[in-house]
C-alpha atoms as a PDB file:
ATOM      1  CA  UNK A   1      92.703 190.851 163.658  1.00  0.00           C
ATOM      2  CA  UNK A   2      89.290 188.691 163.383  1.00  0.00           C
ATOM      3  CA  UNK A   3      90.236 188.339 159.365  1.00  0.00           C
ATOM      4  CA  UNK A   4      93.842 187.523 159.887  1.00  0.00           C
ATOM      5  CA  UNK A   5      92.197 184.804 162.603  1.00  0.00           C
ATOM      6  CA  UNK A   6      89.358 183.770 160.075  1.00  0.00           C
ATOM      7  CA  UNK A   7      92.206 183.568 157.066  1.00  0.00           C
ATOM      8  CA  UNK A   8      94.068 181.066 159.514  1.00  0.00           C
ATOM      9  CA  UNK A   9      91.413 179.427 160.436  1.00  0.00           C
ATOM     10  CA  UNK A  10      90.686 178.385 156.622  1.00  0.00           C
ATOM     11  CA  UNK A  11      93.891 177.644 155.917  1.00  0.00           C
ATOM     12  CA  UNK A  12      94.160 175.133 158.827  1.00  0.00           C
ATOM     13  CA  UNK A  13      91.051 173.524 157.498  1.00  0.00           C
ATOM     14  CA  UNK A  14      92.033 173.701 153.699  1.00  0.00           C
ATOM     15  CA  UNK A  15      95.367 171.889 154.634  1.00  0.00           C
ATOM     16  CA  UNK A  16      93.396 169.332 157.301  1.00  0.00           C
ATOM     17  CA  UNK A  17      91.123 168.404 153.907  1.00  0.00           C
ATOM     18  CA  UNK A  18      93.690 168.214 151.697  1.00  0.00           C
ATOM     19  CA  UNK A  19      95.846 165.715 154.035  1.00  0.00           C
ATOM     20  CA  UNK A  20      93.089 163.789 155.286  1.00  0.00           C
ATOM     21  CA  UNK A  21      92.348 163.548 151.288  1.00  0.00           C
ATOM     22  CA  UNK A  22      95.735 162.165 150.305  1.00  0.00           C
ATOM     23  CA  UNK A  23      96.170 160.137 152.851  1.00  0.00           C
ATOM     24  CA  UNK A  24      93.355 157.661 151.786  1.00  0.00           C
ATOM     25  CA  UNK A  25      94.554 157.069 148.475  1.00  0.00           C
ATOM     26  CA  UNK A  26      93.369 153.583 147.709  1.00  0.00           C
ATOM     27  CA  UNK A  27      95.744 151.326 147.250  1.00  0.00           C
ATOM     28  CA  UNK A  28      96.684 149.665 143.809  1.00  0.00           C
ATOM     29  CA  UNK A  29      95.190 146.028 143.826  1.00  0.00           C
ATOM     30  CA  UNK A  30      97.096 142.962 143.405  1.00  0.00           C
ATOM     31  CA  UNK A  31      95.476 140.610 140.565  1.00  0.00           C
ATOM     32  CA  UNK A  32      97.433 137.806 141.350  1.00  0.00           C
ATOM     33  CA  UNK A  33      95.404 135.008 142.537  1.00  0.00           C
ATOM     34  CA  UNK A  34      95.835 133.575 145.635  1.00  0.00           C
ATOM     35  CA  UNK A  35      97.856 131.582 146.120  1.00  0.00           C
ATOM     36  CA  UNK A  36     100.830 132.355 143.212  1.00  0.00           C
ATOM     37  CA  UNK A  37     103.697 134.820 143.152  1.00  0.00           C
ATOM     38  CA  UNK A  38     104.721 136.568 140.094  1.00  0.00           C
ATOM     39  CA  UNK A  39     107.851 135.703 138.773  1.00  0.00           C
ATOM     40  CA  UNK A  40     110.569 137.951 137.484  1.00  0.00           C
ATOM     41  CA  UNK A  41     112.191 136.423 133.973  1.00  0.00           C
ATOM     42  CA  UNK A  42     114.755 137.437 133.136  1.00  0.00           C
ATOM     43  CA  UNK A  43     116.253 137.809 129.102  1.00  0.00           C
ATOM     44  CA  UNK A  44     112.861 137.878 127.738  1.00  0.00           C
ATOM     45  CA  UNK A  45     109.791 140.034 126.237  1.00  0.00           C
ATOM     46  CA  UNK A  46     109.657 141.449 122.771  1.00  0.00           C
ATOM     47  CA  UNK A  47     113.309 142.121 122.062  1.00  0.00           C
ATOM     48  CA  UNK A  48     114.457 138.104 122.486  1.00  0.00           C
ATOM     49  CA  UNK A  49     111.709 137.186 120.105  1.00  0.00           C
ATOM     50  CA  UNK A  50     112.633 135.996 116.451  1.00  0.00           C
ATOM     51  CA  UNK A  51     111.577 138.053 113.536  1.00  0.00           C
ATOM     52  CA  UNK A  52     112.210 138.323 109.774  1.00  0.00           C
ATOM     53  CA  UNK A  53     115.931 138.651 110.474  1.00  0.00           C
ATOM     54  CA  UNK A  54     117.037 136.768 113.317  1.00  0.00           C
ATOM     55  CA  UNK A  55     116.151 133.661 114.982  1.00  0.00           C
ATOM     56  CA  UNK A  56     116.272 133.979 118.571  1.00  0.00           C
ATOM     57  CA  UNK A  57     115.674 131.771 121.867  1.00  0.00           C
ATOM     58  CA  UNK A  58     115.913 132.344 125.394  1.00  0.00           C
ATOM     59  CA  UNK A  59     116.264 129.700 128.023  1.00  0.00           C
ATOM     60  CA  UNK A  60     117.186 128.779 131.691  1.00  0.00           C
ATOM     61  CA  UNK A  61     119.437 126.759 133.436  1.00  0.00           C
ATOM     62  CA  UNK A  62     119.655 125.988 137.682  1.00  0.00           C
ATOM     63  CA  UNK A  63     121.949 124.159 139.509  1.00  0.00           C
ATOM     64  CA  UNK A  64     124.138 124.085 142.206  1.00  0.00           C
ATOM     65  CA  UNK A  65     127.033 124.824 140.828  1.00  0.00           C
ATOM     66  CA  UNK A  66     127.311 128.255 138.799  1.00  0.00           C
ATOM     67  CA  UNK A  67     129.142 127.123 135.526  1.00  0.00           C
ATOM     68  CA  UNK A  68     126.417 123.997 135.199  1.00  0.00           C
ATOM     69  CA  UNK A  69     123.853 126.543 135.713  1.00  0.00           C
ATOM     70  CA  UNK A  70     125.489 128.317 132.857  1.00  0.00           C
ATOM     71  CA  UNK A  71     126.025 125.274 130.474  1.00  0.00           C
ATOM     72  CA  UNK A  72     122.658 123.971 131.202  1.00  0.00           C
ATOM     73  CA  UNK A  73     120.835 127.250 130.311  1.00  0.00           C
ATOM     74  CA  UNK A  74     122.684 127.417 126.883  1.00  0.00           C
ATOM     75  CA  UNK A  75     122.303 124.170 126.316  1.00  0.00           C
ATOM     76  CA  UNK A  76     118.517 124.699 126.525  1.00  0.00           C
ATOM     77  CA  UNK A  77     118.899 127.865 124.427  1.00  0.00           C
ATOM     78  CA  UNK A  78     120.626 125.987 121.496  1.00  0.00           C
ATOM     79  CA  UNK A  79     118.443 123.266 121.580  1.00  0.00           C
ATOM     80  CA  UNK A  80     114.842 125.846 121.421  1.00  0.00           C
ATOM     81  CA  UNK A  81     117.020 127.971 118.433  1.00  0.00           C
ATOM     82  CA  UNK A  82     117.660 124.654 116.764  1.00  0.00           C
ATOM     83  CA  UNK A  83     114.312 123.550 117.422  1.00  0.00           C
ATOM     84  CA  UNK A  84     113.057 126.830 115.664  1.00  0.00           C
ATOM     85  CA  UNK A  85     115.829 127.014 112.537  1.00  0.00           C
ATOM     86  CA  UNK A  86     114.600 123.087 111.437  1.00  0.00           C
ATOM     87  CA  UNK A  87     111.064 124.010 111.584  1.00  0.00           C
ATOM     88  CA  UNK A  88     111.539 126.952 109.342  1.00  0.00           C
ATOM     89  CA  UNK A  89     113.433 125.365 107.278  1.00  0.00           C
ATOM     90  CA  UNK A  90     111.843 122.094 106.565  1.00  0.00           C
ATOM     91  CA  UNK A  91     108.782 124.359 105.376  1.00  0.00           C
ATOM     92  CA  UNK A  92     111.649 126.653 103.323  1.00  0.00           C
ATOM     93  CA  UNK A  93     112.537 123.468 101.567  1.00  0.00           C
ATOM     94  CA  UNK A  94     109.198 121.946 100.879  1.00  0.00           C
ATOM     95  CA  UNK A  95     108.017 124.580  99.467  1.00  0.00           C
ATOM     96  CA  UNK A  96     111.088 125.695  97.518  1.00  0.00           C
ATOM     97  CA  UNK A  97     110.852 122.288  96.031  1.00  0.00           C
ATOM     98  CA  UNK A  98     107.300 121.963  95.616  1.00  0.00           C
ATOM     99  CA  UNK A  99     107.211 125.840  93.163  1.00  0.00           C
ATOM    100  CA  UNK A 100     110.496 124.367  91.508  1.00  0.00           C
ATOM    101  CA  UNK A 101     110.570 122.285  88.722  1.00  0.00           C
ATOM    102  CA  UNK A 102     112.621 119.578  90.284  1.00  0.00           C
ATOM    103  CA  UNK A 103     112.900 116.078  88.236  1.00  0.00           C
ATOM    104  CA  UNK A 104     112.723 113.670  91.566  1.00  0.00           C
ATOM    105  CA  UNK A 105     111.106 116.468  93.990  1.00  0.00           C
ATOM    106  CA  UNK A 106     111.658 113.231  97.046  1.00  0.00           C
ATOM    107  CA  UNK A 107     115.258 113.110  96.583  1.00  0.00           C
ATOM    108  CA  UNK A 108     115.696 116.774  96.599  1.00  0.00           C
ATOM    109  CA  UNK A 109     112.904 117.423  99.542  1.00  0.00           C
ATOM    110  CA  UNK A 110     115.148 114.677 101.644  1.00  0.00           C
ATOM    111  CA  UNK A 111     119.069 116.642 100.178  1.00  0.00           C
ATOM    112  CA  UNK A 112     117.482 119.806 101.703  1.00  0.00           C
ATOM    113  CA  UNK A 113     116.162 117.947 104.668  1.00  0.00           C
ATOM    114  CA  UNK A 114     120.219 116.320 105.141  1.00  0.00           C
ATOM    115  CA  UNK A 115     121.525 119.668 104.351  1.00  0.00           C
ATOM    116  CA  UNK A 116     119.402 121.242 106.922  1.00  0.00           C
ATOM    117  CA  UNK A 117     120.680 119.304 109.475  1.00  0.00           C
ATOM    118  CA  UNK A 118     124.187 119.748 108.617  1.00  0.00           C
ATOM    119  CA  UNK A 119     124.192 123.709 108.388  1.00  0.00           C
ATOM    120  CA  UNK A 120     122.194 124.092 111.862  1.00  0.00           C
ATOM    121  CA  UNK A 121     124.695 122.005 113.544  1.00  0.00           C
ATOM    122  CA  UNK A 122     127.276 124.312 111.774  1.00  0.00           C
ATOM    123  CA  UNK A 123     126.104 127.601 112.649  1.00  0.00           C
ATOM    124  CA  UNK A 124     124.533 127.246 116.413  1.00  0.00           C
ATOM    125  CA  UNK A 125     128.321 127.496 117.282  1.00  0.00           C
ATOM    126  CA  UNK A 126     127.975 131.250 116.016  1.00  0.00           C
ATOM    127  CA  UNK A 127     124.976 131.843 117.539  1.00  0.00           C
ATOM    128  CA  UNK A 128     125.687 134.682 120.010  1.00  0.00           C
ATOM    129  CA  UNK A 129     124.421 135.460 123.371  1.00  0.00           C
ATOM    130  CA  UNK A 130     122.151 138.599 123.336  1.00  0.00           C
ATOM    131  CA  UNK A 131     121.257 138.547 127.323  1.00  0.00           C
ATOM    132  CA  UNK A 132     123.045 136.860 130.002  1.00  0.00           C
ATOM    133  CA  UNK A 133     122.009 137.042 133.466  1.00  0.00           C
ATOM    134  CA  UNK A 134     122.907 134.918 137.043  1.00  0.00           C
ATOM    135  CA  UNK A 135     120.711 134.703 140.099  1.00  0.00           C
ATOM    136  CA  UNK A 136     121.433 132.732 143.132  1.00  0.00           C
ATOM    137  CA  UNK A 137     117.927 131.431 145.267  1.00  0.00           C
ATOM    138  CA  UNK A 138     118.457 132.310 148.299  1.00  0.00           C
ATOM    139  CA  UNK A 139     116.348 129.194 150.355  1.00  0.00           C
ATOM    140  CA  UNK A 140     118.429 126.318 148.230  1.00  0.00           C
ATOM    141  CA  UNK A 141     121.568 128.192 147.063  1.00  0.00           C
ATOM    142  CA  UNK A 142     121.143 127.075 143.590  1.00  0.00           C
ATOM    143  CA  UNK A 143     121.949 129.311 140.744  1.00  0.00           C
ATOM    144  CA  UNK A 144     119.692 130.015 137.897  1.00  0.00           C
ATOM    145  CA  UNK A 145     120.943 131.169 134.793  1.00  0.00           C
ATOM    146  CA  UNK A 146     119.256 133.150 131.934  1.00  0.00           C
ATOM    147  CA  UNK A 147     120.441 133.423 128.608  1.00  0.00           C
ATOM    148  CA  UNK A 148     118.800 134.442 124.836  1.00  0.00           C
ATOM    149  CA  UNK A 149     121.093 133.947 122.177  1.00  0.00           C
ATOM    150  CA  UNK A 150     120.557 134.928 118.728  1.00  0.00           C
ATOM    151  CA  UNK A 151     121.935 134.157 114.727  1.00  0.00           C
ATOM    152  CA  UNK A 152     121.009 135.671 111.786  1.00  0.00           C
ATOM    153  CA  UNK A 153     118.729 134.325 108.760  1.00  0.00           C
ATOM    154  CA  UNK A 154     120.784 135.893 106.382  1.00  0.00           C
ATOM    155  CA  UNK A 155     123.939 134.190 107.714  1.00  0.00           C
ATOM    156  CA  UNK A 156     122.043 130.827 107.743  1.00  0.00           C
ATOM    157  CA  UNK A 157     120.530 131.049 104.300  1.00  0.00           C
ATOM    158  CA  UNK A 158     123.741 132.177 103.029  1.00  0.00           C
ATOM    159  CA  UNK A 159     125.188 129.206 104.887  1.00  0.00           C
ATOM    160  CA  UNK A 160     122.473 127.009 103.454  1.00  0.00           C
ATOM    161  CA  UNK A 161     123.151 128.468  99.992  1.00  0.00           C
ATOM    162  CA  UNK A 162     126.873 127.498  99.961  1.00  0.00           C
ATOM    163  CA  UNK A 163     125.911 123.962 100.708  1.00  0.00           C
ATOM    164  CA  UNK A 164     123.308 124.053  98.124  1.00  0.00           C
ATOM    165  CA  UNK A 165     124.990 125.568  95.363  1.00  0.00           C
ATOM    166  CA  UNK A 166     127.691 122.529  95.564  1.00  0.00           C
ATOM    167  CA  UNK A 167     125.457 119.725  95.816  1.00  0.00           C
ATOM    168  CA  UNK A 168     125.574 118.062  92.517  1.00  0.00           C
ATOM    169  CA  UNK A 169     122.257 116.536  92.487  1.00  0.00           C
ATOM    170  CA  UNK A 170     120.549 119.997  92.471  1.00  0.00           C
ATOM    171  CA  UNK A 171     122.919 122.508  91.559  1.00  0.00           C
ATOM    172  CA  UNK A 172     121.626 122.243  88.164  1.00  0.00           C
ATOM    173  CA  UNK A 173     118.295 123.450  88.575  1.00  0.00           C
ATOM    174  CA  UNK A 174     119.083 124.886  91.953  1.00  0.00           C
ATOM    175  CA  UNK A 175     117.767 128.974  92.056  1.00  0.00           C
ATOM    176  CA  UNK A 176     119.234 131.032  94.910  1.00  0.00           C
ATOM    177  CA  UNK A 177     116.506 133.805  94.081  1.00  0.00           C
ATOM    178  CA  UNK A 178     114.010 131.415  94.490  1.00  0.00           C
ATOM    179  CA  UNK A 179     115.538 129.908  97.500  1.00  0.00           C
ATOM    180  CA  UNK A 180     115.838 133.443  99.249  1.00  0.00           C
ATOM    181  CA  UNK A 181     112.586 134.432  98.381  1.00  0.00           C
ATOM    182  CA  UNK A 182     110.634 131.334 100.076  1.00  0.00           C
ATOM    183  CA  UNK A 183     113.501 131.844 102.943  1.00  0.00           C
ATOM    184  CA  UNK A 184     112.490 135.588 103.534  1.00  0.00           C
ATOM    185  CA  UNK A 185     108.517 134.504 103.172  1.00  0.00           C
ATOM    186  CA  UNK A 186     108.935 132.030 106.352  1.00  0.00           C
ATOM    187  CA  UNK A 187     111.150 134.695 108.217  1.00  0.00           C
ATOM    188  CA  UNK A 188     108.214 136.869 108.242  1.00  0.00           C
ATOM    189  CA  UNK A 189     106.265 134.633 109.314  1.00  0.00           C
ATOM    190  CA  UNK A 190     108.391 133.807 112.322  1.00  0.00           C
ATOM    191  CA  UNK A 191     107.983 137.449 113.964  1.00  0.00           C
ATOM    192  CA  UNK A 192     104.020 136.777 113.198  1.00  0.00           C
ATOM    193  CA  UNK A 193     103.952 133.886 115.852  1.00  0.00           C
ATOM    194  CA  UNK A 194     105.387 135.999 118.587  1.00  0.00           C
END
């Protein structure tokens, strides 16, 4: 009877330990400083950045009204994709033209500057929306939007290429593979910078 008592008796204290051990678990610490609140974004991280295929931008909108939230985020979207596509390709076209044998390499550095223009206009109507996501604040009642959108290099450079290929003051010496080539170099370089 003592052992069955003793047996108990440790089993009790085994179990008192073991709670007493669990219950001070410390407790994760916050690293935010004082002060600031971490916020949640929303249609971002790794997946919305551009890389060597697709050029990609996310962006927010708030308002009071839901569909201006809306608008306002995409406009902000188009205008950080277009921001991105010119970029690349004002560095696609100077150095296309600067390894090409081009007779007036100004004229032809400002045609693909023009055409650049033209064909990002074109195609940020096709970009499409790759994350879109509505929250409403609840202390003002405005709604914030979130949006990434996304369009292809492939579909821009052959966009770019059409225009090219007609121009008649390059079509001459104009060389897709060439053009493709310093295209796909830049594209790589994009998913570098993320």
């Amino acid at each position: 009877m003592k052992r069955i008592q003793n047996s108990i008796l440790a089993a009790t204290l085994i179990l008192g330990i073991g709670a007493a051990f669990t219950s001070c678990k410390k407790k994760p610490i916050d690293k935010t400083p004082v002060g600031e609140v971490v916020v949640l974004e929303k249609c971002t991280g790794e997946q919305y950045f551009s890389n060597n295929k697709t050029f990609r931008a996310t962006a927010t909108g708030e308002s009071m009204d839901r569909e201006t939230a809306k608008k306002k985020a995409r406009s902000n979207a188009n205008a950080e994709l277009a921001k991105t596509i010119k970029a690349t390709m004002k560095i696609v076209g100077d150095n296309y033209v600067n390894s090409s044998e081009f007779n007036n390499k100004e004229e032809v550095t400002e045609t693909f500057n023009e055409m650049s223009r033209t064909v990002v206009d074109q195609e940020l109507q096709g970009a499409m929306k790759i994350c879109d996501e509505l929250t409403q604040n609840t202390s003002t009642g405005n709604y914030i939007a979130y949006i990434a959108i996304e369009l292809s290099g492939t579909k821009l450079a052959d966009s770019y290429n059409d225009k090219l290929s007609k121009d008649e003051r390059i079509k001459a010496e104009y060389n897709y593979e060439k053009f493709k080539e310093t295209f796909e170099d830049e594209m790589r370089k994009l998913e570098g910078e993320n």
